[in-house]
PDB file of N, CA and C in Angstrom:
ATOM      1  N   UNK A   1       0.833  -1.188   0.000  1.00  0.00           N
ATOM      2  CA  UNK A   1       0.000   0.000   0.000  1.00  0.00           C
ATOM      3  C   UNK A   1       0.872   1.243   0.000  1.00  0.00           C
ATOM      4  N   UNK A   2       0.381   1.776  -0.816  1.00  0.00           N
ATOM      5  CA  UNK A   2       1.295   3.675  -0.360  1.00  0.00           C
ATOM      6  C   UNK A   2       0.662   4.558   0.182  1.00  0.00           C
ATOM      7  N   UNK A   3       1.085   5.396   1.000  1.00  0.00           N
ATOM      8  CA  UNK A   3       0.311   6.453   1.385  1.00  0.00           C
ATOM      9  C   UNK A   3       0.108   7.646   0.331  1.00  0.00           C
ATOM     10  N   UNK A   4      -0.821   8.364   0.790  1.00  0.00           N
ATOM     11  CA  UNK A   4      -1.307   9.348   0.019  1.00  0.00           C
ATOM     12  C   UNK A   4      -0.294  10.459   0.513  1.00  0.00           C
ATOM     13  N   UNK A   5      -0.282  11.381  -0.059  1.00  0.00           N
ATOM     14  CA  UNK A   5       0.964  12.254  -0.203  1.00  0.00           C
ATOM     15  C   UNK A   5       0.088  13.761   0.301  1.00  0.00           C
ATOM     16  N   UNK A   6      -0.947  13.478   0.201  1.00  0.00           N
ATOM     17  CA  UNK A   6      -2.227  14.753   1.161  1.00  0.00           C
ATOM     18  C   UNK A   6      -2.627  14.411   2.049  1.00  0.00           C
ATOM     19  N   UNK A   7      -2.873  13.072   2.229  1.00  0.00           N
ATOM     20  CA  UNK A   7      -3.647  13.103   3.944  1.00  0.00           C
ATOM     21  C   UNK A   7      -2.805  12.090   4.551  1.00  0.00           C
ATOM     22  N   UNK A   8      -1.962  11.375   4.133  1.00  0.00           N
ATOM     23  CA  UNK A   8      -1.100  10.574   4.712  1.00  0.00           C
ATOM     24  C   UNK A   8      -1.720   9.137   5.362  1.00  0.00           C
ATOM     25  N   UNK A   9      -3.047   9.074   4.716  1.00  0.00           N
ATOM     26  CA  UNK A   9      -3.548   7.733   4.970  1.00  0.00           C
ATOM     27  C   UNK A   9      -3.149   6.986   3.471  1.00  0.00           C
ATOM     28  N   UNK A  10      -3.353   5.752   3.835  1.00  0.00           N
ATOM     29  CA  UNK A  10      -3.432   5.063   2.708  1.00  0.00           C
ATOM     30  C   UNK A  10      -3.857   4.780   1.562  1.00  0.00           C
ATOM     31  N   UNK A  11      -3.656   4.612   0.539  1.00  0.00           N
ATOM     32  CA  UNK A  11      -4.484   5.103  -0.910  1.00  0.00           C
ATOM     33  C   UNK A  11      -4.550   3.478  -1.236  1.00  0.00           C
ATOM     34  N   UNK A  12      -5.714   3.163  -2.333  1.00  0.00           N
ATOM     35  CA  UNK A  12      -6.106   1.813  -2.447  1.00  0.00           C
ATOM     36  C   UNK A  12      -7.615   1.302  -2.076  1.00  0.00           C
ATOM     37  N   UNK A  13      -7.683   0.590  -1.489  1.00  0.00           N
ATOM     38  CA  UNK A  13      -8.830  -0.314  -1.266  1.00  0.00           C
ATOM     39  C   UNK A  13      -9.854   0.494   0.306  1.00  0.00           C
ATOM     40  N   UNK A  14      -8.870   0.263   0.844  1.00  0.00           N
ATOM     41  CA  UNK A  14      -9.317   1.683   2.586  1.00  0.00           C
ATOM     42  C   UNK A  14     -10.120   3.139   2.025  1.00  0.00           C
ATOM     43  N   UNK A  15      -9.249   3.727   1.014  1.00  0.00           N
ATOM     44  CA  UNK A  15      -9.560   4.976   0.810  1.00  0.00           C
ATOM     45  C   UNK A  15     -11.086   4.846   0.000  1.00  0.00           C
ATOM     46  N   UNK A  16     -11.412   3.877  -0.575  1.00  0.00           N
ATOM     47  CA  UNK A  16     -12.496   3.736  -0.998  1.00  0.00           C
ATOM     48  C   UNK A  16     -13.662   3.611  -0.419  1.00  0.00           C
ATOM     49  N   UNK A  17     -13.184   2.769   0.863  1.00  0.00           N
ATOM     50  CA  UNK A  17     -14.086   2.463   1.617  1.00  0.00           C
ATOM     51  C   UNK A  17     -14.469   3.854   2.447  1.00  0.00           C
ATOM     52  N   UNK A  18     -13.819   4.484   2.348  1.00  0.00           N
ATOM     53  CA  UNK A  18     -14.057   5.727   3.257  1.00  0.00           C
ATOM     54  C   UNK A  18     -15.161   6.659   2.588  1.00  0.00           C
ATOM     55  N   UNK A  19     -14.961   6.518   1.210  1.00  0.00           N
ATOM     56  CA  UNK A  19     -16.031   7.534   0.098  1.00  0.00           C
ATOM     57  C   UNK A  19     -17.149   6.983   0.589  1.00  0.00           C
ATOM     58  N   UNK A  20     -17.488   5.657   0.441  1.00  0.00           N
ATOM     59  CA  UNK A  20     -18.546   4.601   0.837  1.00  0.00           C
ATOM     60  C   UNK A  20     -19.491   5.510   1.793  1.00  0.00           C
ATOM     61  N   UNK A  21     -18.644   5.758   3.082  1.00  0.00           N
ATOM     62  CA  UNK A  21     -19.256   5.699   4.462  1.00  0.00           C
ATOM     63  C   UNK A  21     -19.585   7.033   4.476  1.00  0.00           C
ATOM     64  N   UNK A  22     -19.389   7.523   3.654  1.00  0.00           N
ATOM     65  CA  UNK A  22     -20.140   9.355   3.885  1.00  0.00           C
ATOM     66  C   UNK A  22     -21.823   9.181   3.934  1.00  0.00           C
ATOM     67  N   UNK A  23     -21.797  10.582   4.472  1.00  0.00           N
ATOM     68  CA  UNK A  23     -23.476  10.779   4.888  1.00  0.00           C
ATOM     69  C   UNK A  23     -24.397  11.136   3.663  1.00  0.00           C
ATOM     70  N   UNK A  24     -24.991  10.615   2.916  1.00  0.00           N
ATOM     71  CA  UNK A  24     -26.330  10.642   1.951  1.00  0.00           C
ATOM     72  C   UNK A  24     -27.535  11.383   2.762  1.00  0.00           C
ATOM     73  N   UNK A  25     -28.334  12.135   2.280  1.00  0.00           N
ATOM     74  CA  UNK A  25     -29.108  12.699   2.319  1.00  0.00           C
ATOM     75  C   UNK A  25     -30.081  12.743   0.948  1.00  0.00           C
ATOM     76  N   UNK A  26     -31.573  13.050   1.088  1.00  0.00           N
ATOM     77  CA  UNK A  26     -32.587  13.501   0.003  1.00  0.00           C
ATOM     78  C   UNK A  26     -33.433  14.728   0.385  1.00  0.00           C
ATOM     79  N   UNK A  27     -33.290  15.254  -0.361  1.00  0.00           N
ATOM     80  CA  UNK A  27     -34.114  16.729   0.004  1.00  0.00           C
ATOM     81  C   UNK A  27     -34.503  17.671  -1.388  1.00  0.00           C
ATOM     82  N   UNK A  28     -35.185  18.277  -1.490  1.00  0.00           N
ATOM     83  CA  UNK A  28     -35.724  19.304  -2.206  1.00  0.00           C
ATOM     84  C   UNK A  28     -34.909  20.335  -2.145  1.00  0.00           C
ATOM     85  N   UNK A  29     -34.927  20.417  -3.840  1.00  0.00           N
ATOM     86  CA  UNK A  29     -33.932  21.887  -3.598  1.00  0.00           C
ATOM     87  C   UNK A  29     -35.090  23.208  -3.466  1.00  0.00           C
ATOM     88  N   UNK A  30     -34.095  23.961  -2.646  1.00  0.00           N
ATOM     89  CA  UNK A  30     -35.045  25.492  -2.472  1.00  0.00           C
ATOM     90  C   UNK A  30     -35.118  26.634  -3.398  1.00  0.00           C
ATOM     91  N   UNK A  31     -33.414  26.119  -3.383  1.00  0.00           N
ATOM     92  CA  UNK A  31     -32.848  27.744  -4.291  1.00  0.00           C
ATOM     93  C   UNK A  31     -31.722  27.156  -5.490  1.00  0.00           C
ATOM     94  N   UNK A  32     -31.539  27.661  -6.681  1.00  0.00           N
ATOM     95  CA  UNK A  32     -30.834  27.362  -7.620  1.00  0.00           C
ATOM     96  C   UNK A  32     -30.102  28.354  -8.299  1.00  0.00           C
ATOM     97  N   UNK A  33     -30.356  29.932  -7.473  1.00  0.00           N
ATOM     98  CA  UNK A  33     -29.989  31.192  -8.336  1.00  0.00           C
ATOM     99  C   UNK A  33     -28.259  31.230  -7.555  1.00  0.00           C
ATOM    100  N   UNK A  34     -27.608  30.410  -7.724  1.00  0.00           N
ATOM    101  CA  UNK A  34     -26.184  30.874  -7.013  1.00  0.00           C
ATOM    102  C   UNK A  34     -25.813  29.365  -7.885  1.00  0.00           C
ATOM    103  N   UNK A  35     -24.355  30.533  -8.624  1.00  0.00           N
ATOM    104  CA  UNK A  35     -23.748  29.618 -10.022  1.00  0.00           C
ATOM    105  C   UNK A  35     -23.081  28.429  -9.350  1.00  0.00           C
ATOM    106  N   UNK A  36     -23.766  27.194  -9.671  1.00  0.00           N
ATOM    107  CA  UNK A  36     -22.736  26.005  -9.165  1.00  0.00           C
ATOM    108  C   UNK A  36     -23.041  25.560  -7.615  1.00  0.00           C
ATOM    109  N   UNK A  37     -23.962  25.928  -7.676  1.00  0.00           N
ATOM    110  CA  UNK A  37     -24.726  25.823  -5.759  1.00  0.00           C
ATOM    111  C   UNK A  37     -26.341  25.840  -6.270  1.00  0.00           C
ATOM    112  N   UNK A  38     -26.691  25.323  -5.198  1.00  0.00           N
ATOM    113  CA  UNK A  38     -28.387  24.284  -4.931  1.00  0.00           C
ATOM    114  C   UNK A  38     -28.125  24.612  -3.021  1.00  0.00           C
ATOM    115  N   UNK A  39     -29.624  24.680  -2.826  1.00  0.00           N
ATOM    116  CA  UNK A  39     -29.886  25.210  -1.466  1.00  0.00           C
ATOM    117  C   UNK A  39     -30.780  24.544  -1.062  1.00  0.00           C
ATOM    118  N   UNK A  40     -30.702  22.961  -0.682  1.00  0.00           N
ATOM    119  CA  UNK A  40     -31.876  21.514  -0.368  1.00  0.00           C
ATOM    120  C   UNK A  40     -32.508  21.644   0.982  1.00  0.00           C
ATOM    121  N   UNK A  41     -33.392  21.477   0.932  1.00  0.00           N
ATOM    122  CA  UNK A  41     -34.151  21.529   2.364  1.00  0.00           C
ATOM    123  C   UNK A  41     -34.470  20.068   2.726  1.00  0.00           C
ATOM    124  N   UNK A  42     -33.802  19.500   3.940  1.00  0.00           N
ATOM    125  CA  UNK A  42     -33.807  18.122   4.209  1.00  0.00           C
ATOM    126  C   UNK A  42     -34.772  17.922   5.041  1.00  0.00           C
ATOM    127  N   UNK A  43     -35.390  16.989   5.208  1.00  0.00           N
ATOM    128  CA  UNK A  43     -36.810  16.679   6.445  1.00  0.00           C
ATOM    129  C   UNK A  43     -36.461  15.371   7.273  1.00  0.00           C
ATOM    130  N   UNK A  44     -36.511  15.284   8.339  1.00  0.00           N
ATOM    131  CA  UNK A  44     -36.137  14.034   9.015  1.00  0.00           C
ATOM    132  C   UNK A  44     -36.951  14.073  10.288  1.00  0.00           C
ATOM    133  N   UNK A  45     -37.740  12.660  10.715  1.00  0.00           N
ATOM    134  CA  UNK A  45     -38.660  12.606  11.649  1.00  0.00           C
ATOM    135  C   UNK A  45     -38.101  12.071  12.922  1.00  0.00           C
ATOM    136  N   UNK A  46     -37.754  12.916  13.851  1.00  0.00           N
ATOM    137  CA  UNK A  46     -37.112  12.567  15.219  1.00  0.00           C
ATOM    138  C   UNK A  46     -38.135  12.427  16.172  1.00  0.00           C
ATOM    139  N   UNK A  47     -38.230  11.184  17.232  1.00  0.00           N
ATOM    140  CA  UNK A  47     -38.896  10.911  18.228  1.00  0.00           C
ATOM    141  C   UNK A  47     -38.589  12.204  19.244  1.00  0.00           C
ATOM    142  N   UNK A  48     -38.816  12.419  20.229  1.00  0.00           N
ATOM    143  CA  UNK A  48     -38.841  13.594  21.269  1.00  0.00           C
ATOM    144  C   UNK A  48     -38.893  12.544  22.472  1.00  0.00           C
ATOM    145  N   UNK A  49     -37.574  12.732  23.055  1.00  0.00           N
ATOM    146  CA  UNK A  49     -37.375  12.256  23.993  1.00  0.00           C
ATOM    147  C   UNK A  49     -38.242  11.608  25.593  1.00  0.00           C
ATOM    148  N   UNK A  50     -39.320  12.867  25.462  1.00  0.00           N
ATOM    149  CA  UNK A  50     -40.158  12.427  26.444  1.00  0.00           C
ATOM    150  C   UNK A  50     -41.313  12.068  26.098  1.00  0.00           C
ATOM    151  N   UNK A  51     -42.321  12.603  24.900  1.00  0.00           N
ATOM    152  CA  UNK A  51     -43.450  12.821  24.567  1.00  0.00           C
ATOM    153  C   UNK A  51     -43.875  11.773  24.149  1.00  0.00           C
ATOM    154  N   UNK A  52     -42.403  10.854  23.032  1.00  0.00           N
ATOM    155  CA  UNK A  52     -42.836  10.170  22.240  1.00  0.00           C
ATOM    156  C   UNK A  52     -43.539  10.653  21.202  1.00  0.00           C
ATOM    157  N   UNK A  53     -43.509  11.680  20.669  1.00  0.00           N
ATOM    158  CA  UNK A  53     -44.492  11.961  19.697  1.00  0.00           C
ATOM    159  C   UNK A  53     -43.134  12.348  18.258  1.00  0.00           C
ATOM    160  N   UNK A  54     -43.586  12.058  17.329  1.00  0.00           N
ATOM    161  CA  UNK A  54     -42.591  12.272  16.332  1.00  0.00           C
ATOM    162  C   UNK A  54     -42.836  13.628  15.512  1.00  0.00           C
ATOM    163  N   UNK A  55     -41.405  14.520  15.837  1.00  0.00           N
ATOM    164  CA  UNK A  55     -41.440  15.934  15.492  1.00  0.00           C
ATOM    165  C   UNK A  55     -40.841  16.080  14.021  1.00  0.00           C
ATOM    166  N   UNK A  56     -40.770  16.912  13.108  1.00  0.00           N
ATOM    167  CA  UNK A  56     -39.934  17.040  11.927  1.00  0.00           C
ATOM    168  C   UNK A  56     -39.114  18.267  12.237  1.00  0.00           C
ATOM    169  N   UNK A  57     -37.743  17.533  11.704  1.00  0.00           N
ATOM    170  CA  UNK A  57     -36.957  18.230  11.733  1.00  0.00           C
ATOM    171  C   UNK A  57     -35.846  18.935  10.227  1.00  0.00           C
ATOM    172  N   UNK A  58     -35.901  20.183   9.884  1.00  0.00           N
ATOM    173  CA  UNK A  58     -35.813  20.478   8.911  1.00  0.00           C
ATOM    174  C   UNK A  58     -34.172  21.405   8.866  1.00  0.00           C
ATOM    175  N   UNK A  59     -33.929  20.648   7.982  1.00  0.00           N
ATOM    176  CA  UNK A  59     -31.988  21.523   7.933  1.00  0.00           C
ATOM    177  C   UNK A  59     -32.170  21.832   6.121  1.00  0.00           C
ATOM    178  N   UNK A  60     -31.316  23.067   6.351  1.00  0.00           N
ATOM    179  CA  UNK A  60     -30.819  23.238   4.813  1.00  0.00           C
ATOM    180  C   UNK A  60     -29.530  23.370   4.434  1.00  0.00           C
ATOM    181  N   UNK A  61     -29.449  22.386   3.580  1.00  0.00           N
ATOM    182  CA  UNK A  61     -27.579  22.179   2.891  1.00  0.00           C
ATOM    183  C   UNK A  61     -27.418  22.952   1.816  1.00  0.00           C
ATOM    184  N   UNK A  62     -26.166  23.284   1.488  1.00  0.00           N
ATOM    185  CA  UNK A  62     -25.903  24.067   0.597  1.00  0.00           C
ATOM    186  C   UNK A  62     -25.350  22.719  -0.264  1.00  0.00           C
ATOM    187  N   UNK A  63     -25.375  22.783  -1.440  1.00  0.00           N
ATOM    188  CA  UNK A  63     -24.920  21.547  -2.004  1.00  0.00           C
ATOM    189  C   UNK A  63     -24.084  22.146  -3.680  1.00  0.00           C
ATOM    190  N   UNK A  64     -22.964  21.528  -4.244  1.00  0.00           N
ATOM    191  CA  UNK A  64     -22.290  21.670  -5.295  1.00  0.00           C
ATOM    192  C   UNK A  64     -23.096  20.870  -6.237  1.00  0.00           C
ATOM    193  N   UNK A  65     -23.790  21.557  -7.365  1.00  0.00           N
ATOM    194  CA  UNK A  65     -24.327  21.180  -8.770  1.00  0.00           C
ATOM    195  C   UNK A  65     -22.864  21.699  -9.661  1.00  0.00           C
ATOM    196  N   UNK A  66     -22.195  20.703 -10.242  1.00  0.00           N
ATOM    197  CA  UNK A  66     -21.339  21.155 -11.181  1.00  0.00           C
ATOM    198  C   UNK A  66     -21.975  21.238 -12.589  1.00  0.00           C
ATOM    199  N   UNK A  67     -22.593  20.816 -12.841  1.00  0.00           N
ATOM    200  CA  UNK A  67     -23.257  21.460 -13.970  1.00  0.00           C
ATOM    201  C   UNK A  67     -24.215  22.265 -14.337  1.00  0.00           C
ATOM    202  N   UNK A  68     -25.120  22.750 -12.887  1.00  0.00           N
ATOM    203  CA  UNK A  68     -25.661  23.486 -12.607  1.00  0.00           C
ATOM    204  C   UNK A  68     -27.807  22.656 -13.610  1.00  0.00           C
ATOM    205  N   UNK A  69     -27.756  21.731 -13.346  1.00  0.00           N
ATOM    206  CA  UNK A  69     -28.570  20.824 -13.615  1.00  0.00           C
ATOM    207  C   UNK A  69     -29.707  20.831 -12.641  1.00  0.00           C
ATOM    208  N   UNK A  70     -29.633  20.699 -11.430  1.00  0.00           N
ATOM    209  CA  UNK A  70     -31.265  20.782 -11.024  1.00  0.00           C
ATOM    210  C   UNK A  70     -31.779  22.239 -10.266  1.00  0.00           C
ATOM    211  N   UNK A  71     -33.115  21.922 -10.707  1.00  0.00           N
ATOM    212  CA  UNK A  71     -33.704  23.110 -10.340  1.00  0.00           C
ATOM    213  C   UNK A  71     -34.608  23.309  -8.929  1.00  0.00           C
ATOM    214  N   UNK A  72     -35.556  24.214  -9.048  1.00  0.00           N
ATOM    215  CA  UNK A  72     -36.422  24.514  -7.646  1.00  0.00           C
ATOM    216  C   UNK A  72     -37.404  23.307  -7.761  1.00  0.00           C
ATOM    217  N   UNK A  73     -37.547  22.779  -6.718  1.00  0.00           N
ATOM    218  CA  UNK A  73     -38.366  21.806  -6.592  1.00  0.00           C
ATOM    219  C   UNK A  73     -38.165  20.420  -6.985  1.00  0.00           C
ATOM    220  N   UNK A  74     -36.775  19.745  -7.252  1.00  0.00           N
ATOM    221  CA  UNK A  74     -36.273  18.953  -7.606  1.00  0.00           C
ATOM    222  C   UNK A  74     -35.906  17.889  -6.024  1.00  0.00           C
ATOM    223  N   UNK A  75     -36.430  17.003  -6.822  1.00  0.00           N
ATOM    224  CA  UNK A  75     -35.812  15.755  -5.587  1.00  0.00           C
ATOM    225  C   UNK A  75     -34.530  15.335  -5.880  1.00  0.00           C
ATOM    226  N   UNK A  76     -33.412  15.443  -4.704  1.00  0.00           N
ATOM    227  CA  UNK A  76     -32.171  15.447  -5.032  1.00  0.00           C
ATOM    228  C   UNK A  76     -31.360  14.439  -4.117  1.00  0.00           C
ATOM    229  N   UNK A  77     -30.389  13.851  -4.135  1.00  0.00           N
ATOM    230  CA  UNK A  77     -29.231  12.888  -3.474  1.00  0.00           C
ATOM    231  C   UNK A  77     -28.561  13.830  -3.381  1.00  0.00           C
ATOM    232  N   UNK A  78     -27.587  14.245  -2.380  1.00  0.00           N
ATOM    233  CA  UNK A  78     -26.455  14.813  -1.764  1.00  0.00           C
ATOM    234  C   UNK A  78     -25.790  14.278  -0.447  1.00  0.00           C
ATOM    235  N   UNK A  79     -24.651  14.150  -0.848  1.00  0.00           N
ATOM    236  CA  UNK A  79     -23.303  13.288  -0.479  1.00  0.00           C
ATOM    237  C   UNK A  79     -22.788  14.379   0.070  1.00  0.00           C
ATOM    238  N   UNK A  80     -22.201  13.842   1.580  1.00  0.00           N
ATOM    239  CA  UNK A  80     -21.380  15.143   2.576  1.00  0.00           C
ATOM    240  C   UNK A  80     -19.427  14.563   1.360  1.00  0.00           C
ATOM    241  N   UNK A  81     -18.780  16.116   1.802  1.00  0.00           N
ATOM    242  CA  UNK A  81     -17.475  15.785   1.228  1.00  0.00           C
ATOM    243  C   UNK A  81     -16.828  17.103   1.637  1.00  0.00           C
ATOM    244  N   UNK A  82     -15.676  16.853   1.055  1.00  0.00           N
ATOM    245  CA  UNK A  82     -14.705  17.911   1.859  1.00  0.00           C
ATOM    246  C   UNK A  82     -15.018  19.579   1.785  1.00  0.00           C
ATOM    247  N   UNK A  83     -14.974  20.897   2.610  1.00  0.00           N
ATOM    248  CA  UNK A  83     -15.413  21.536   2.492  1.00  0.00           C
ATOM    249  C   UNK A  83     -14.966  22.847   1.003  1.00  0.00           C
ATOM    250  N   UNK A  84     -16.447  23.228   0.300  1.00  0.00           N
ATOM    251  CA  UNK A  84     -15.928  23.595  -0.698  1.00  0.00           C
ATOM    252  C   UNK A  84     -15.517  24.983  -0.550  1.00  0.00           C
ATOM    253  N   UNK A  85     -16.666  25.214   0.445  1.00  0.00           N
ATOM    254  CA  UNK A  85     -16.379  27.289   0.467  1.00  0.00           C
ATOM    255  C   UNK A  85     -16.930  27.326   2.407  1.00  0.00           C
ATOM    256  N   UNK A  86     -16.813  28.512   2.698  1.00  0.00           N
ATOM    257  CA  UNK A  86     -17.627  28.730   3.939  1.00  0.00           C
ATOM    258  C   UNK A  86     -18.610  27.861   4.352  1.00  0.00           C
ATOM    259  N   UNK A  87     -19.333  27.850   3.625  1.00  0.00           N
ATOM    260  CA  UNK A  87     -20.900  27.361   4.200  1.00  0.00           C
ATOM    261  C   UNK A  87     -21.588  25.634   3.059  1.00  0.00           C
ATOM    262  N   UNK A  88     -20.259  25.518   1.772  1.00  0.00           N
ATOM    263  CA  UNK A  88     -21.107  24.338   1.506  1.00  0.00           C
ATOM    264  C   UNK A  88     -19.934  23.426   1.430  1.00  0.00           C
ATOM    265  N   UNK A  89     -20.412  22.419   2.407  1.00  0.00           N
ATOM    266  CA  UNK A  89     -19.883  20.312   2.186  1.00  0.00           C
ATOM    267  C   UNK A  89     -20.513  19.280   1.823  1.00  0.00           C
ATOM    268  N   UNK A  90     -21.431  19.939   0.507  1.00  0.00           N
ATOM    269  CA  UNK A  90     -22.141  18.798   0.195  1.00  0.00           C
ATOM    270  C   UNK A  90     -22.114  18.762  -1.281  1.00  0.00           C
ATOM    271  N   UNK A  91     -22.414  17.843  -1.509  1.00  0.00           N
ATOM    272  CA  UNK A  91     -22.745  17.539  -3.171  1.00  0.00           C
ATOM    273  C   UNK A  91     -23.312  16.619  -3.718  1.00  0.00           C
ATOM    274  N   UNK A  92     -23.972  17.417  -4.844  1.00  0.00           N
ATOM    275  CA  UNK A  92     -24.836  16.714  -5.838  1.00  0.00           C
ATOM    276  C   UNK A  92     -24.795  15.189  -6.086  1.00  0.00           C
ATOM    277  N   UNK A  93     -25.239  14.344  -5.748  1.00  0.00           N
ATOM    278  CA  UNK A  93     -25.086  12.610  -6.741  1.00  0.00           C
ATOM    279  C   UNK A  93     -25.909  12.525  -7.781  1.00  0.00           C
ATOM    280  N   UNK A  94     -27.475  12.541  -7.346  1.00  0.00           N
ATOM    281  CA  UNK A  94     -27.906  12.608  -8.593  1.00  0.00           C
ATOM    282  C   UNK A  94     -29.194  13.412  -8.840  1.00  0.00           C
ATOM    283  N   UNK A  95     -30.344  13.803  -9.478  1.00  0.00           N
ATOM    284  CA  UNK A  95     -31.583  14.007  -9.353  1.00  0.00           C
ATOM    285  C   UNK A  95     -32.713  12.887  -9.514  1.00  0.00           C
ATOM    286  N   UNK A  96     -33.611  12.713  -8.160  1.00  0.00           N
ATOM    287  CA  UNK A  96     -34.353  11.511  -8.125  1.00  0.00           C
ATOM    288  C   UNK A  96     -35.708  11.916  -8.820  1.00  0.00           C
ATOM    289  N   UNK A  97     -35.961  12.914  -8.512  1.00  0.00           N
ATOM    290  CA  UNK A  97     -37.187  13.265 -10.043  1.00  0.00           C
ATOM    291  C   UNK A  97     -37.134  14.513  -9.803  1.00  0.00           C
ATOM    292  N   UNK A  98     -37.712  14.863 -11.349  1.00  0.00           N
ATOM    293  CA  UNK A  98     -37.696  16.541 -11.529  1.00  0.00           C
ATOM    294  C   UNK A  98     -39.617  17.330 -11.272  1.00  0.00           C
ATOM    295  N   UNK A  99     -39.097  18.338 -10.888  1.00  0.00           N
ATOM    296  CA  UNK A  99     -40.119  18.856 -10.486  1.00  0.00           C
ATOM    297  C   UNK A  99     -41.523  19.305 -11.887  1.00  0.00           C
ATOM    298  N   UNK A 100     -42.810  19.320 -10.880  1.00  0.00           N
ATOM    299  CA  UNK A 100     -44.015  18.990 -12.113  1.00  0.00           C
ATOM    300  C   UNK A 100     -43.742  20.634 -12.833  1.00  0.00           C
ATOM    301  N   UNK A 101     -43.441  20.364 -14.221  1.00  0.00           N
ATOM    302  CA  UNK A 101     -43.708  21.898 -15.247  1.00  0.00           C
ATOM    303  C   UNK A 101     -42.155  22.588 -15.178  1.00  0.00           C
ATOM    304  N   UNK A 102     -41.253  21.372 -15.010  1.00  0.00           N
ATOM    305  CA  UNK A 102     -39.755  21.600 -15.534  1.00  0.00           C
ATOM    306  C   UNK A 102     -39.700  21.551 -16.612  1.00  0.00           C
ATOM    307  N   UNK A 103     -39.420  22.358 -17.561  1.00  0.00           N
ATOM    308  CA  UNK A 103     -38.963  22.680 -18.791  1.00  0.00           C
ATOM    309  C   UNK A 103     -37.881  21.996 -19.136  1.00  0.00           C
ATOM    310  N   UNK A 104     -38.495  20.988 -20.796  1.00  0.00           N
ATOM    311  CA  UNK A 104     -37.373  20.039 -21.320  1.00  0.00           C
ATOM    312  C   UNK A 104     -36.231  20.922 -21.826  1.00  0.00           C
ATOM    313  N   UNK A 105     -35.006  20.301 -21.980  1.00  0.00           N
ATOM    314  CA  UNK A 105     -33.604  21.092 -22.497  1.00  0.00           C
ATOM    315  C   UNK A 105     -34.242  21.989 -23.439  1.00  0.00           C
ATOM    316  N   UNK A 106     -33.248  22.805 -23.676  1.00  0.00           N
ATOM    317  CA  UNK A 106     -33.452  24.140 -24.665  1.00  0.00           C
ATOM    318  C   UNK A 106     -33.298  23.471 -25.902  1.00  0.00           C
ATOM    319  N   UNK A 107     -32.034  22.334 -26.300  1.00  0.00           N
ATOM    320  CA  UNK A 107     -32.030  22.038 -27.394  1.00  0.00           C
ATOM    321  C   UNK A 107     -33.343  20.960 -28.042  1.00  0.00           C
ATOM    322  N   UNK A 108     -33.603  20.614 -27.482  1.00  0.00           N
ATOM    323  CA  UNK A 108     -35.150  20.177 -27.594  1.00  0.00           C
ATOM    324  C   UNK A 108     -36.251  20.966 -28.092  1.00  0.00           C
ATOM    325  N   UNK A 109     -35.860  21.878 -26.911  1.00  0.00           N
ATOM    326  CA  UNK A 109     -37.411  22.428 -27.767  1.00  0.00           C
ATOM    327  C   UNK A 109     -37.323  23.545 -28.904  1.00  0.00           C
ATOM    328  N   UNK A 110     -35.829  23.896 -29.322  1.00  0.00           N
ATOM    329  CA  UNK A 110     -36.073  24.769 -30.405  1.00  0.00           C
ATOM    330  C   UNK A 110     -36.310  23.549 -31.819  1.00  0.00           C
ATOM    331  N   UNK A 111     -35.481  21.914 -31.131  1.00  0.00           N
ATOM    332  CA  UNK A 111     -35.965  20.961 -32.520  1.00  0.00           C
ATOM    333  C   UNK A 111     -37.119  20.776 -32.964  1.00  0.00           C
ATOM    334  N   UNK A 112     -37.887  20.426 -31.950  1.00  0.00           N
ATOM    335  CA  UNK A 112     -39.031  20.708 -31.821  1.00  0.00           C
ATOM    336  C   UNK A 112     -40.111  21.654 -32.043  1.00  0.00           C
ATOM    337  N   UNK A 113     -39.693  22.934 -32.346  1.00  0.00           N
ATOM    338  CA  UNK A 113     -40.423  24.091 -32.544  1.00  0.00           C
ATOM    339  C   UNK A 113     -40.916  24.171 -34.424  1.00  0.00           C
ATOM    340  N   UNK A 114     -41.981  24.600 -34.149  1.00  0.00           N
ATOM    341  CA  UNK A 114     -42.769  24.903 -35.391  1.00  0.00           C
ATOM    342  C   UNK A 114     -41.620  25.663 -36.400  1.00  0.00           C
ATOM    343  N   UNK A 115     -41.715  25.610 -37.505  1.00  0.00           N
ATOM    344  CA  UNK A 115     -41.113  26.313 -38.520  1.00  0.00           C
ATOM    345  C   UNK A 115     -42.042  27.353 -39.310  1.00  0.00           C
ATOM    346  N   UNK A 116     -41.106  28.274 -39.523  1.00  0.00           N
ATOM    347  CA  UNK A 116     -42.399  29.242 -40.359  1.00  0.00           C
ATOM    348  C   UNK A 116     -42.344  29.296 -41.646  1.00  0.00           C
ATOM    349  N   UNK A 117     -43.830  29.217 -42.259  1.00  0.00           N
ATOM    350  CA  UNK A 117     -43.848  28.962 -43.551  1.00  0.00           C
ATOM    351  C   UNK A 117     -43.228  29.189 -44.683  1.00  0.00           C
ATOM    352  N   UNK A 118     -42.311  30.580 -44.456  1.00  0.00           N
ATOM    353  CA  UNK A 118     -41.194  31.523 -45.680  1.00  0.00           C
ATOM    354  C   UNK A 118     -39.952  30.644 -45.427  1.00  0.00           C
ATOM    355  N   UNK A 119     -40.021  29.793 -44.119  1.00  0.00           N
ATOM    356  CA  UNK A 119     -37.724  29.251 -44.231  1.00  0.00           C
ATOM    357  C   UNK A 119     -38.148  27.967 -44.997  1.00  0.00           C
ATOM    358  N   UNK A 120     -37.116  27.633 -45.302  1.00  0.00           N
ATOM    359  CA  UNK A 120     -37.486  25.993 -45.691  1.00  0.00           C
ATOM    360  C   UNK A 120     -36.121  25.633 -45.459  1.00  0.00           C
TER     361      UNK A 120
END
């Protein structure tokens, strides 16, 4: 095995396993107007210690879209990872469905678009 020459753990079969064990999350994105950033609102149902009654509990991640691919209202996977800026350690895996009256790609719909009778 060799070590890694940045974190001085071991590179190979270990280091993989480590990507593995990160924290997954699903949440709705909120916000999409910040280039290369998504703003997910996560929901998770915690018991209450005394009541027993089950409360929701709501966090929002800042998350890395590198292609800048999902939008408001999108069901999303985000993977914790090393920190990118101030405020975001998370990122994009994949989009689990897109939100109702998301607009298909642009290149689509200009193929798609009517032609007018003078071009040919």
């Amino acid at each position: 095995m060799t070590r890694s020459f940045f974190t001085g753990r071991r590179a190979g079969p270990l280091a993989r396993c480590e990507r593995e064990m990160r924290r997954r999350a699903r949440g709705i994105v909120k916000s999409d107007r910040m280039d290369k950033t998504i703003s997910v609102l996560v929901e998770r149902l915690v018991q209450h210690p005394r009541y027993e009654k089950y409360v929701r509990h709501r966090s929002t991640f800042k998350a890395h879209d590198s292609h800048n691919e999902a939008g408001v209202g999108d069901l999303v996977e985000i993977e914790e990872t090393r920190p990118l800026s101030r405020t975001k350690c998370w990122r994009l895996v994949r989009i689990l469905r897109r939100a109702r009256g998301a607009e298909a790609e642009p290149a689509l719909q200009e193929a798609d678009a009517p032609q007018p009778e003078g071009e040919a």
